[in-house]
N, C-alpha and C. Protein backbone atom coordinates (compact mmCIF):
# COMPACT_ATOMS: atom_id res chain seq x y z
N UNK A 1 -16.37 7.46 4.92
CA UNK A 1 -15.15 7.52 4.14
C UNK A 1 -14.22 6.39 4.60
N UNK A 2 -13.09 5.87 3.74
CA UNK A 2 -12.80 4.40 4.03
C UNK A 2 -11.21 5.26 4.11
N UNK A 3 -10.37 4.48 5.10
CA UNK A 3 -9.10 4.90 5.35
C UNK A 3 -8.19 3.74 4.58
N UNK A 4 -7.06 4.34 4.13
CA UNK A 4 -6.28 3.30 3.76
C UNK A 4 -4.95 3.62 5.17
N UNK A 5 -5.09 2.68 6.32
CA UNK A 5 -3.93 2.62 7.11
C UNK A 5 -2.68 2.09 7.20
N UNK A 6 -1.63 2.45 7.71
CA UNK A 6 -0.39 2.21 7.98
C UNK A 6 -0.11 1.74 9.20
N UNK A 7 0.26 0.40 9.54
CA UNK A 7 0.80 -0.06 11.22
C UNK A 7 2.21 0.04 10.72
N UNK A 8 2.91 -0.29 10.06
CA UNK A 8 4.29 -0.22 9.97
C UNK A 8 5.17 0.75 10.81
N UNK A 9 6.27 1.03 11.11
CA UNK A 9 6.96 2.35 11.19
C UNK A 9 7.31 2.75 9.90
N UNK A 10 8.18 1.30 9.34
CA UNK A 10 8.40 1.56 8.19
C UNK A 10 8.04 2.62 7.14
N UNK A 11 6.73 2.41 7.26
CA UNK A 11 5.74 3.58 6.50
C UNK A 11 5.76 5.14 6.27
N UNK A 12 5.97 5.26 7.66
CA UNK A 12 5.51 6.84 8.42
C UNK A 12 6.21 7.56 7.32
N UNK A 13 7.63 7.64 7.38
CA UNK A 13 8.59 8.69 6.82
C UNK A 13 8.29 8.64 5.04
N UNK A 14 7.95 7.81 4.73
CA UNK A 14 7.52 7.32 3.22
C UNK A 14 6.49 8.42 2.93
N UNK A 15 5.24 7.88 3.91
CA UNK A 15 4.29 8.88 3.45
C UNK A 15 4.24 10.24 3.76
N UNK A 16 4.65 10.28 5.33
CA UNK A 16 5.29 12.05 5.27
C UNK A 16 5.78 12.54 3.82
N UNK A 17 7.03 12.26 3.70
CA UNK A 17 8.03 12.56 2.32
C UNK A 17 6.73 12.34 0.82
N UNK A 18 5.56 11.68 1.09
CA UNK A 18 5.04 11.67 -0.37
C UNK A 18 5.61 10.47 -1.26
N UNK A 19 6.50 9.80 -0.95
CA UNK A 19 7.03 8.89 -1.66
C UNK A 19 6.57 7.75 -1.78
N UNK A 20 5.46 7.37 -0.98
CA UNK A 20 4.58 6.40 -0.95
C UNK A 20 3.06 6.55 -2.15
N UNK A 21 3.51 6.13 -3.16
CA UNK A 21 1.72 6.29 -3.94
C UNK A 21 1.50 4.91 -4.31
N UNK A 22 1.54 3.98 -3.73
CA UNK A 22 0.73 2.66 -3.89
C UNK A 22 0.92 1.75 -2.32
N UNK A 23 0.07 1.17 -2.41
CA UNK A 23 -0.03 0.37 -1.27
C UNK A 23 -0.22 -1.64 -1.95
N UNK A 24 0.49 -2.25 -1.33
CA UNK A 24 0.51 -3.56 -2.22
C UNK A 24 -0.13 -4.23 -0.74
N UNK A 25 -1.60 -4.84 -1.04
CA UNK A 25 -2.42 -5.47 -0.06
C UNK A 25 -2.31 -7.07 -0.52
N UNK A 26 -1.72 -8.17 0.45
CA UNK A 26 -2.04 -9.40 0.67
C UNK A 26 -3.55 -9.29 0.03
N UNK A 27 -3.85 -10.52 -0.79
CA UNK A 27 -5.30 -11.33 -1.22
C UNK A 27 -5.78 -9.58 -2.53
N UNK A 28 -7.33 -10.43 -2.69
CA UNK A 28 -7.51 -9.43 -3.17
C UNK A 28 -8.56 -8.78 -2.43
N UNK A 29 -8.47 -6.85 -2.83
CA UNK A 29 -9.66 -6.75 -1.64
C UNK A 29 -10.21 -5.01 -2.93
N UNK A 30 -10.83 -6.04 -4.14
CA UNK A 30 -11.12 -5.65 -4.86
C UNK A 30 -12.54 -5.15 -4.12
N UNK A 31 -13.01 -5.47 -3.68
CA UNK A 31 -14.60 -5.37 -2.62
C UNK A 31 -14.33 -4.35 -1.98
N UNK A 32 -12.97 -3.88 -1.51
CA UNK A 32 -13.03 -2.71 -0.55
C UNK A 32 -12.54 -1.23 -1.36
N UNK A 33 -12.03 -1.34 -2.26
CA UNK A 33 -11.57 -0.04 -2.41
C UNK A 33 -11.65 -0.31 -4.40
N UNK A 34 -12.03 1.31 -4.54
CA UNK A 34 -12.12 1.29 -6.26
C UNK A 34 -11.90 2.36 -6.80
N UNK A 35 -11.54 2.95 -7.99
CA UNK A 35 -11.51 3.44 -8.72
C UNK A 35 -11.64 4.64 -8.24
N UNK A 36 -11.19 5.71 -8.38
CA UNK A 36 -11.99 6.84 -8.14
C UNK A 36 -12.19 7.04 -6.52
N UNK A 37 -12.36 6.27 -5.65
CA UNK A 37 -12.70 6.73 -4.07
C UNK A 37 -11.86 7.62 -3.48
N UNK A 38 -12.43 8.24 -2.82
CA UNK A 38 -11.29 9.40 -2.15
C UNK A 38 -11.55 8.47 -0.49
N UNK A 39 -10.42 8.85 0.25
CA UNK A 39 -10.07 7.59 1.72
C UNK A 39 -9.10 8.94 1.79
N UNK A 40 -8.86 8.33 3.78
CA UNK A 40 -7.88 8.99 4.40
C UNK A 40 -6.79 8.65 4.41
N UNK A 41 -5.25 8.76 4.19
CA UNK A 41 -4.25 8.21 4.32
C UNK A 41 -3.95 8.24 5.69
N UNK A 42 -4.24 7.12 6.82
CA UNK A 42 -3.57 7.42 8.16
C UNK A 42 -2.65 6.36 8.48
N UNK A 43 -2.05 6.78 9.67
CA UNK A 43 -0.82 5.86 10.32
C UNK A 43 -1.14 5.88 11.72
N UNK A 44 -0.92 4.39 11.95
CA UNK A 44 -1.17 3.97 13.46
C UNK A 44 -1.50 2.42 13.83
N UNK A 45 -1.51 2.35 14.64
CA UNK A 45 -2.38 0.40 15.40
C UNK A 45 -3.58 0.37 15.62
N UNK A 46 -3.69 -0.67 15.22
CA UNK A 46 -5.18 -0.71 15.74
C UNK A 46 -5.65 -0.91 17.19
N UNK A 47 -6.77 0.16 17.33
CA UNK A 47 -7.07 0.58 18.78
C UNK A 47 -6.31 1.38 19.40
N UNK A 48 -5.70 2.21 18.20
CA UNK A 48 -4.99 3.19 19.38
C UNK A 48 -5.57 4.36 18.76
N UNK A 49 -5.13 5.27 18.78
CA UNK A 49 -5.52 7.01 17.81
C UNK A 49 -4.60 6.89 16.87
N UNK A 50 -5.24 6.75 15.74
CA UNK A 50 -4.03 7.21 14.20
C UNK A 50 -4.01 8.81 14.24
N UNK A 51 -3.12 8.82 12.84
CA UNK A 51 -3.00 10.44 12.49
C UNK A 51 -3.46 9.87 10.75
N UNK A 52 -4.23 11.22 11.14
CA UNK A 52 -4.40 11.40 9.31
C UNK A 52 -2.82 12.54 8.88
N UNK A 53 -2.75 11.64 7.25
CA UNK A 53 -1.37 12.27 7.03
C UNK A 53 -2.16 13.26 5.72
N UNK A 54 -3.20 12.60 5.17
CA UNK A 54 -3.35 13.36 4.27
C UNK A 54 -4.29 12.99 3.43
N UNK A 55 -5.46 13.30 2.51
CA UNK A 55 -6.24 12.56 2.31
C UNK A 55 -5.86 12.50 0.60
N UNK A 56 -6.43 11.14 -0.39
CA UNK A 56 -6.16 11.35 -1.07
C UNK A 56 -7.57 10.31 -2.17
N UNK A 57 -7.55 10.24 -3.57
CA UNK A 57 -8.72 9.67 -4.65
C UNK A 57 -7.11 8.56 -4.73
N UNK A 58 -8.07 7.46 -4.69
CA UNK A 58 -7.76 6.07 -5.33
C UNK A 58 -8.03 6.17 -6.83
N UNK A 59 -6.25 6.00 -7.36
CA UNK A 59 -6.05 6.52 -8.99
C UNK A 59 -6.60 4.90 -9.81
N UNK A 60 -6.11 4.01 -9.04
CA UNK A 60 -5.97 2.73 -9.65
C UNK A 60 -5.81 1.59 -9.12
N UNK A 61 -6.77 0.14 -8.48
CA UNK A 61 -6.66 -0.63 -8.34
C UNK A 61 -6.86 -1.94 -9.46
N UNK A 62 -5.50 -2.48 -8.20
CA UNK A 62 -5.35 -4.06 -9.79
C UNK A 62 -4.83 -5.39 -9.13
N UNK A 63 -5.42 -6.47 -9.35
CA UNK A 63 -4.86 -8.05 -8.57
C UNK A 63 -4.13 -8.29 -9.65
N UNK A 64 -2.96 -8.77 -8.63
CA UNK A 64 -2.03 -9.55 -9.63
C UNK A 64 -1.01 -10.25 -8.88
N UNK A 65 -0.24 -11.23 -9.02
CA UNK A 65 0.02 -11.58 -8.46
C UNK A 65 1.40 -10.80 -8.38
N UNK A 66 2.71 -11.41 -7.44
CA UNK A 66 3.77 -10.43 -7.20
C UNK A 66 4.79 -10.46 -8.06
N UNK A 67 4.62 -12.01 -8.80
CA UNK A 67 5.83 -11.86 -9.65
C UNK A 67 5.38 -11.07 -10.83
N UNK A 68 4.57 -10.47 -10.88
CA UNK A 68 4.08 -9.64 -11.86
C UNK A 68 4.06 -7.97 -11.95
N UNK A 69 4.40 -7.91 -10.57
CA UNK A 69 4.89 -6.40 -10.18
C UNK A 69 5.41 -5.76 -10.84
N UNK A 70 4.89 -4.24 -11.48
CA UNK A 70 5.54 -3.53 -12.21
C UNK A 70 7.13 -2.78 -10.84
N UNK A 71 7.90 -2.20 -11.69
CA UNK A 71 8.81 -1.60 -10.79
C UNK A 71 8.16 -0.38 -10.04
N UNK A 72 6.82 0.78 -11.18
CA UNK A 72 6.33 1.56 -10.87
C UNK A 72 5.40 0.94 -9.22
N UNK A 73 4.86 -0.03 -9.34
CA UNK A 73 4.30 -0.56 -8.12
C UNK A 73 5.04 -0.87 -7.35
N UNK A 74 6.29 -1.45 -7.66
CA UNK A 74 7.25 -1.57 -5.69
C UNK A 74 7.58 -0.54 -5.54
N UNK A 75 8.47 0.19 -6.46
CA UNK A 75 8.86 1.72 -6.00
C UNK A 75 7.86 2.55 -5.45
N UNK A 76 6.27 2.36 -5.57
CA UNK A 76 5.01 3.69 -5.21
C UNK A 76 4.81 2.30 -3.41
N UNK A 77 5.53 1.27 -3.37
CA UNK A 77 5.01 0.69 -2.26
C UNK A 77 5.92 0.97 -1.42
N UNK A 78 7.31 0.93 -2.02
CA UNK A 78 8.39 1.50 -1.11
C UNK A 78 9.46 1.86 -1.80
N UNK A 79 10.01 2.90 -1.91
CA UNK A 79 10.94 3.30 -2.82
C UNK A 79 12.27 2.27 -2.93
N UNK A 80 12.41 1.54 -2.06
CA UNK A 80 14.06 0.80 -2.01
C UNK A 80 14.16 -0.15 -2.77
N UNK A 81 12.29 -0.82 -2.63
CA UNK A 81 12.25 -2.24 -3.42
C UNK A 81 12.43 -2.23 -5.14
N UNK A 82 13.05 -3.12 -5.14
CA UNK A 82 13.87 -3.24 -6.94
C UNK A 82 13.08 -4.31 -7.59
N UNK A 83 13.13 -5.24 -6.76
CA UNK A 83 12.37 -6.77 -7.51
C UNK A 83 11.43 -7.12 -6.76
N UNK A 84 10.46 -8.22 -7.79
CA UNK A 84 9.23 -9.02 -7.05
C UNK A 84 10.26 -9.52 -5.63
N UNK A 85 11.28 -10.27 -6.12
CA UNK A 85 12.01 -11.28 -4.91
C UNK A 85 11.76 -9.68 -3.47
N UNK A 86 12.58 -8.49 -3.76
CA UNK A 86 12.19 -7.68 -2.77
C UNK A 86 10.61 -7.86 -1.98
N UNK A 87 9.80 -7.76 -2.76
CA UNK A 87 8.89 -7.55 -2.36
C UNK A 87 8.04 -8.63 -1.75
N UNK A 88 8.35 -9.88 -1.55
CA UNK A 88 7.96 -11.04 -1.17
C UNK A 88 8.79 -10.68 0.34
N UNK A 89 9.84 -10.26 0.48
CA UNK A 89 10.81 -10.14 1.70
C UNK A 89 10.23 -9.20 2.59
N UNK A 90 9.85 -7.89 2.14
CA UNK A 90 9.46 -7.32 2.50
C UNK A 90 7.90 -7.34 3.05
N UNK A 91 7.00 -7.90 2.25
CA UNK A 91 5.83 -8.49 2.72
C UNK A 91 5.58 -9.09 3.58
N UNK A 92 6.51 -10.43 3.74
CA UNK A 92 6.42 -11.42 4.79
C UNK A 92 6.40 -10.80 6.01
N UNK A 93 7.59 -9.42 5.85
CA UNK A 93 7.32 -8.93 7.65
C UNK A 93 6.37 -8.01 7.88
N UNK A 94 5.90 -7.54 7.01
CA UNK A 94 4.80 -6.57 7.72
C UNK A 94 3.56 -7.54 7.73
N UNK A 95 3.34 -8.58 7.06
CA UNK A 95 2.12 -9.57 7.36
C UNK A 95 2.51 -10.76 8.32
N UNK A 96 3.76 -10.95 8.32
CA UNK A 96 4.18 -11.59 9.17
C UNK A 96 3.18 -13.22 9.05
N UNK A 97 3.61 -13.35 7.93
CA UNK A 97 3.58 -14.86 7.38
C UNK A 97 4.01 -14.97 5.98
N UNK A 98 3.99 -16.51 5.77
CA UNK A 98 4.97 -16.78 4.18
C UNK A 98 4.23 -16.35 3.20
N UNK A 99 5.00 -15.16 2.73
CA UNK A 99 4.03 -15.27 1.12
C UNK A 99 5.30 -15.47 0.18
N UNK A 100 4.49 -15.86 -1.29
CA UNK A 100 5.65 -16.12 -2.38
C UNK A 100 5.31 -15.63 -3.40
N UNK A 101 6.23 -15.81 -4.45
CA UNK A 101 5.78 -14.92 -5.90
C UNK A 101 4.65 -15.59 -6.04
N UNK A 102 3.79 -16.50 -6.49
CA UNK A 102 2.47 -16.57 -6.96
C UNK A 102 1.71 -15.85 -5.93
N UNK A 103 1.98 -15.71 -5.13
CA UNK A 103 0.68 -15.30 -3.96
C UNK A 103 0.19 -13.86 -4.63
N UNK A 104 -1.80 -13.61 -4.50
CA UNK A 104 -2.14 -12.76 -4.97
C UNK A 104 -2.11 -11.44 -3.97
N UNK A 105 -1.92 -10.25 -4.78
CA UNK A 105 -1.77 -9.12 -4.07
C UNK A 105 -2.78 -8.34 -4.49
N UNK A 106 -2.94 -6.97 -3.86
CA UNK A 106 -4.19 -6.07 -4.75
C UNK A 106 -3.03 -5.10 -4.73
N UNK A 107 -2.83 -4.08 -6.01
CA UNK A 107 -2.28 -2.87 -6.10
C UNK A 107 -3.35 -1.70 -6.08
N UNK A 108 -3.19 -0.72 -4.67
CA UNK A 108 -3.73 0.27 -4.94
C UNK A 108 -3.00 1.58 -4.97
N UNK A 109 -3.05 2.20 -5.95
CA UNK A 109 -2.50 3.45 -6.37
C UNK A 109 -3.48 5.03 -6.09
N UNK A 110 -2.38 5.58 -5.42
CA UNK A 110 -3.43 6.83 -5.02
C UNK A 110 -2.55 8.25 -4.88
N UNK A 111 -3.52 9.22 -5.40
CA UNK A 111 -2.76 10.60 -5.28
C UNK A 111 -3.57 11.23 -4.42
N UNK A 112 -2.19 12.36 -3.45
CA UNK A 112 -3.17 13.34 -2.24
C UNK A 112 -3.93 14.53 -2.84
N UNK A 113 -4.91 14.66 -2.08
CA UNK A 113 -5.48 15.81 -2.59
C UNK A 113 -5.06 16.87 -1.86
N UNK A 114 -4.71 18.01 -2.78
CA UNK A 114 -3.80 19.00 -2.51
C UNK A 114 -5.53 19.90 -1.90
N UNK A 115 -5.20 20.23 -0.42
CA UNK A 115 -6.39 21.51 -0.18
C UNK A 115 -5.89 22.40 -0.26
C-alpha cells in the first residue's frame, strides 16, 4: 500500500481537522499514484516513525501547471491559500526551492475512508 506523507508541521492540524483533501506535488508523479488507489494518509520525516492519520481512495489525479489551479485545489491543499501567486509562496517553502507559475505540479485529491 503506497502512503501519501506529510513532513510539514504545517500539515498536521489540516489533516487532523479533515480540511486537507488534496495534496499539490512538485513535477509530475502521474507513475506513482492513480485513480481509485486507496494509500495511508501519514505525517512525519523521513527515517523517523510517522503516524497514520487516516487512510483514504485517491478520488482524482491531474498535472497542471500552477497558474492553472482551481481554487477547489489550493483550498483542498491548504485552506488559507486564495491564489496560484499563494501557492507558488507557499510551495517554495515546503520544497524549499524556486518554483513559479509555469512550473508543473500533480493534483492529488483524496477522501478518508470512514471504518
Amino acid at each position: 500500500m503506497r502512503a501519501l506523507n506529510f513532513y510539514s508541521s504545517v500539515y498536521h492540524g489540516f489533516l487532523v481537522s479533515r480540511d486537507k483533501t488534496c495534496t499539490i506535488r512538485l513535477g509530475d508523479k502521474t507513475y506513482k499514484y492513480q485513480d481509485g488507489d486507496v494509500v495511508l494518509v501519514t505525517y512525519g520525516d523521513k527515517f523517523k516513525p510517522r503516524k497514520k492519520v487516516f487512510t483514504a481512495v485517491i478520488d482524482q489525479v491531474k498535472v497542471k501547471q500552477i497558474r492553472d489551479l482551481s481554487l477547489e485545489d489550493l483550498q483542498g491543499e491548504n485552506p488559507e491559500m486564495q491564489t496560484s501567486q499563494d501557492a507558488v509562496e507557499f510551495l517554495s517553502q515546503i520544497y524549499k526551492s524556486p518554483i513559479t507559475l509555469d512550473s508543473t505540479v500533480t493534483v492529488v485529491h483524496f477522501s478518508e475512508i470512514v471504518e
